[in-house]
C-alpha atoms as a PDB file:
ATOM      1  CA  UNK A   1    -219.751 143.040-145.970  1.00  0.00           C
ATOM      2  CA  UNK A   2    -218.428 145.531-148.142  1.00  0.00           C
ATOM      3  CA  UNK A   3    -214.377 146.147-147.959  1.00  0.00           C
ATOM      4  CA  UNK A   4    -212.927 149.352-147.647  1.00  0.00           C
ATOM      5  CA  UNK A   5    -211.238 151.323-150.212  1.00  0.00           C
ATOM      6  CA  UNK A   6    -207.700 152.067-150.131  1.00  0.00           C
ATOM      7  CA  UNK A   7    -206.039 155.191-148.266  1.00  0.00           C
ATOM      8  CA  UNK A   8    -203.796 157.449-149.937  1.00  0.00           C
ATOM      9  CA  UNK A   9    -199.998 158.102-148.907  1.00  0.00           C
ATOM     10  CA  UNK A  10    -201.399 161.540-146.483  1.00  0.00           C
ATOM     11  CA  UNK A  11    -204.111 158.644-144.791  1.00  0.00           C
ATOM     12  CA  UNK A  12    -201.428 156.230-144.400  1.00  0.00           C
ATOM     13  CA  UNK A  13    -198.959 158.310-142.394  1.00  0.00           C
ATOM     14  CA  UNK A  14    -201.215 159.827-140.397  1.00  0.00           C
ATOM     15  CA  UNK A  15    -202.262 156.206-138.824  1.00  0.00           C
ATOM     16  CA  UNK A  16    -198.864 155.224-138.412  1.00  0.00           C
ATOM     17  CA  UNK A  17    -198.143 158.086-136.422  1.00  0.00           C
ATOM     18  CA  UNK A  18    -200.458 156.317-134.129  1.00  0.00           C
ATOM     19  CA  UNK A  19    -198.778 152.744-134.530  1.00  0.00           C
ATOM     20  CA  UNK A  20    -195.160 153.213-133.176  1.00  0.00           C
ATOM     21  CA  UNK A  21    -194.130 149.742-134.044  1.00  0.00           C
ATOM     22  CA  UNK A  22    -195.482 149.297-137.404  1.00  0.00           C
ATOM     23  CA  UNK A  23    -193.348 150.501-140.210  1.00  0.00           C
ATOM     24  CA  UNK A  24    -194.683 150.842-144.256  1.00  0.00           C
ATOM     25  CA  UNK A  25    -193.046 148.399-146.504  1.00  0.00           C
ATOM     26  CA  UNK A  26    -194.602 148.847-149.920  1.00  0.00           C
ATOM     27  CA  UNK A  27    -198.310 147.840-150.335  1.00  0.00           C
ATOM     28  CA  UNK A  28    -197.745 146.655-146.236  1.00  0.00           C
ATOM     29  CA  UNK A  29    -197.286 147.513-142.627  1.00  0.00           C
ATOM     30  CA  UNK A  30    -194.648 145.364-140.425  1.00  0.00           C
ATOM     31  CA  UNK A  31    -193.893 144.886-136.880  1.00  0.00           C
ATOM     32  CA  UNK A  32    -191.412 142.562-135.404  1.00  0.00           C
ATOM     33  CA  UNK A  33    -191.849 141.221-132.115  1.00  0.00           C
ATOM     34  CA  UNK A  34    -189.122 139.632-129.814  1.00  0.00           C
ATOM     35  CA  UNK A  35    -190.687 137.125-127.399  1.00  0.00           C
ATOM     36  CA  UNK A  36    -189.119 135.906-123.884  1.00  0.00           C
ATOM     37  CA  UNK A  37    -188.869 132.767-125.345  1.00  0.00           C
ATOM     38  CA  UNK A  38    -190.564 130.210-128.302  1.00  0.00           C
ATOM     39  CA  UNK A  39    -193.828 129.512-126.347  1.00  0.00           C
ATOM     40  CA  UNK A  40    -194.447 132.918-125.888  1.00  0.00           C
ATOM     41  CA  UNK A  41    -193.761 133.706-129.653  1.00  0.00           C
ATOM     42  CA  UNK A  42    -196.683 131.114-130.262  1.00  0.00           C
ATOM     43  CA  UNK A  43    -198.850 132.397-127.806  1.00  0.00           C
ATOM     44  CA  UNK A  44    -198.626 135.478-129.580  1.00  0.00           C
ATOM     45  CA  UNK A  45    -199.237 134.128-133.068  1.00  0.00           C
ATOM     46  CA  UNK A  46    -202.441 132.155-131.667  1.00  0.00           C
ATOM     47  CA  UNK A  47    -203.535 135.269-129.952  1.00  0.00           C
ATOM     48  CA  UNK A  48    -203.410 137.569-133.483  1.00  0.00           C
ATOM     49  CA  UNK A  49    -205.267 134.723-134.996  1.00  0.00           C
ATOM     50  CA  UNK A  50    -207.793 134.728-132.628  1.00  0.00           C
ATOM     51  CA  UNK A  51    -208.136 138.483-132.888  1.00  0.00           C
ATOM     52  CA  UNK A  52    -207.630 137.882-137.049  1.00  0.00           C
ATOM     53  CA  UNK A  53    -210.364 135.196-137.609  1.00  0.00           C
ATOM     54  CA  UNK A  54    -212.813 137.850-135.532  1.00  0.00           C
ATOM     55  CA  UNK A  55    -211.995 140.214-138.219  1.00  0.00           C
ATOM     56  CA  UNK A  56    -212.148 138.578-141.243  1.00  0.00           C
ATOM     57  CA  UNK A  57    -208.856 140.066-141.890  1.00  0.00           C
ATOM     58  CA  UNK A  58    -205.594 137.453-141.895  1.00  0.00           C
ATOM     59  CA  UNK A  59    -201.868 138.668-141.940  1.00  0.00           C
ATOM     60  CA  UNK A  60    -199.171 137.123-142.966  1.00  0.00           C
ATOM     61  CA  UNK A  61    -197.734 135.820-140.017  1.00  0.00           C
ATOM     62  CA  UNK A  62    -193.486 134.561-139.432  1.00  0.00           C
ATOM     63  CA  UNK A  63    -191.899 132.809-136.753  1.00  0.00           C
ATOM     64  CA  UNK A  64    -188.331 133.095-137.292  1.00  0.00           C
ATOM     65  CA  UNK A  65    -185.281 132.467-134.757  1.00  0.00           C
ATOM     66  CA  UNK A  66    -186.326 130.930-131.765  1.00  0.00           C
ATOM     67  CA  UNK A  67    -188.621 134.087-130.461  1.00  0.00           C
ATOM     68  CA  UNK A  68    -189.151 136.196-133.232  1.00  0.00           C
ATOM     69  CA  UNK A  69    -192.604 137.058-135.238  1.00  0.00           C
ATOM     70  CA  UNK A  70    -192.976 139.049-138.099  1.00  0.00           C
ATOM     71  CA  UNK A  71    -196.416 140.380-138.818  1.00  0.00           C
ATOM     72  CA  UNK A  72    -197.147 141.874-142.436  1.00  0.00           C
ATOM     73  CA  UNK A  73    -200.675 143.495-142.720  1.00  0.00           C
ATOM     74  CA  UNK A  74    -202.426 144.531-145.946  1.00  0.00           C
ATOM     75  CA  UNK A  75    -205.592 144.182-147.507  1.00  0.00           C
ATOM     76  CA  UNK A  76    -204.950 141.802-150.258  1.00  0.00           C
ATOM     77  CA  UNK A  77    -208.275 142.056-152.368  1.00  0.00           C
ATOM     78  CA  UNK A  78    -208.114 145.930-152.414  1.00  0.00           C
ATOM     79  CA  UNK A  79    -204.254 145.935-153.547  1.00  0.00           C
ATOM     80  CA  UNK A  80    -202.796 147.585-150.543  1.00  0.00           C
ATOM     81  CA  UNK A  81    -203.839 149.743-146.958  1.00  0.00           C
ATOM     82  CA  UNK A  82    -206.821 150.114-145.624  1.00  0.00           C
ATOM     83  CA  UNK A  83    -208.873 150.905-142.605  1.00  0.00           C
ATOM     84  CA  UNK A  84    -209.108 147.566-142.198  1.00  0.00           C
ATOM     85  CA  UNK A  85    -205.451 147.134-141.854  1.00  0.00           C
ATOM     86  CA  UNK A  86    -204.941 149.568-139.399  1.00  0.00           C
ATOM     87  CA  UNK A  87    -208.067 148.582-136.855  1.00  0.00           C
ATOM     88  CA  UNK A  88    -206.132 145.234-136.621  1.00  0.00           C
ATOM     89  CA  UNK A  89    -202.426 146.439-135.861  1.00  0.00           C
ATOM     90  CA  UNK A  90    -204.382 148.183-133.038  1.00  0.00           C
ATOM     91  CA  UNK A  91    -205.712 145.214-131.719  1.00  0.00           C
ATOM     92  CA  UNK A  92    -202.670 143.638-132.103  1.00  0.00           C
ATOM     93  CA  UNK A  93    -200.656 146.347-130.213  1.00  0.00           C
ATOM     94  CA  UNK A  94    -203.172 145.530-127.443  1.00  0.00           C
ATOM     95  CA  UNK A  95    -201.663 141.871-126.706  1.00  0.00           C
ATOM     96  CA  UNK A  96    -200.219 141.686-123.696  1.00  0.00           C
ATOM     97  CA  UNK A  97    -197.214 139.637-123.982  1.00  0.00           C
ATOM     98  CA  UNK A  98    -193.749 139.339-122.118  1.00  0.00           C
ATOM     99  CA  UNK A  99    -191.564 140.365-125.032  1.00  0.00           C
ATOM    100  CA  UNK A 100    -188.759 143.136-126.508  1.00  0.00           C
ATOM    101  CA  UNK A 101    -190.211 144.756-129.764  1.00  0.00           C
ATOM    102  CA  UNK A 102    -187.595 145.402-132.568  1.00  0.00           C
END
């Protein structure tokens, strides 16, 4: 499967407008996610690598605090955003989970 090229700055905006909880950070997008408590926080995490190991496409993945997950996103090999990146915050935004997003 080939990978997908990297967006440019315009590209990258224009998908976060869709992604209200993701935020750039360099060659990266972030979202934080405050869980009811630590199982949920790991239920989360297990969920995204579910979704994740369907992709092909692995984040970098935090549990910090007690209920709090940090998801970075990029596409390492291409040296930054891509499609790729974006299809999977989507899918992540679609976990249901009993939590308070930072």
């Amino acid at each position: 499967m080939s990978r997908p090229e990297l967006l440019d700055d315009e590209r990258i905006d224009d998908e976060l407008e869709d992604l209200v909880n993701w935020k750039k950070d360099g060659k990266e997008i972030k979202r934080e996610i405050v869980a009811a408590d630590f199982a949920s926080a790991v239920g989360f995490v297990n969920s995204v690598a579910i979704i994740s190991e369907s992709m092909d496409h692995h984040p970098n993945i935090e549990i910090y605090g007690w209920n709090k997950v940090r998801i970075s996103v990029s596409t390492h090999d291409a040296g930054g955003l891509t499609e790729l990146d974006f299809k999977l915050a989507k899918k992540i935004d679609s976990i249901k989970l009993n939590a308070n997003e930072e």
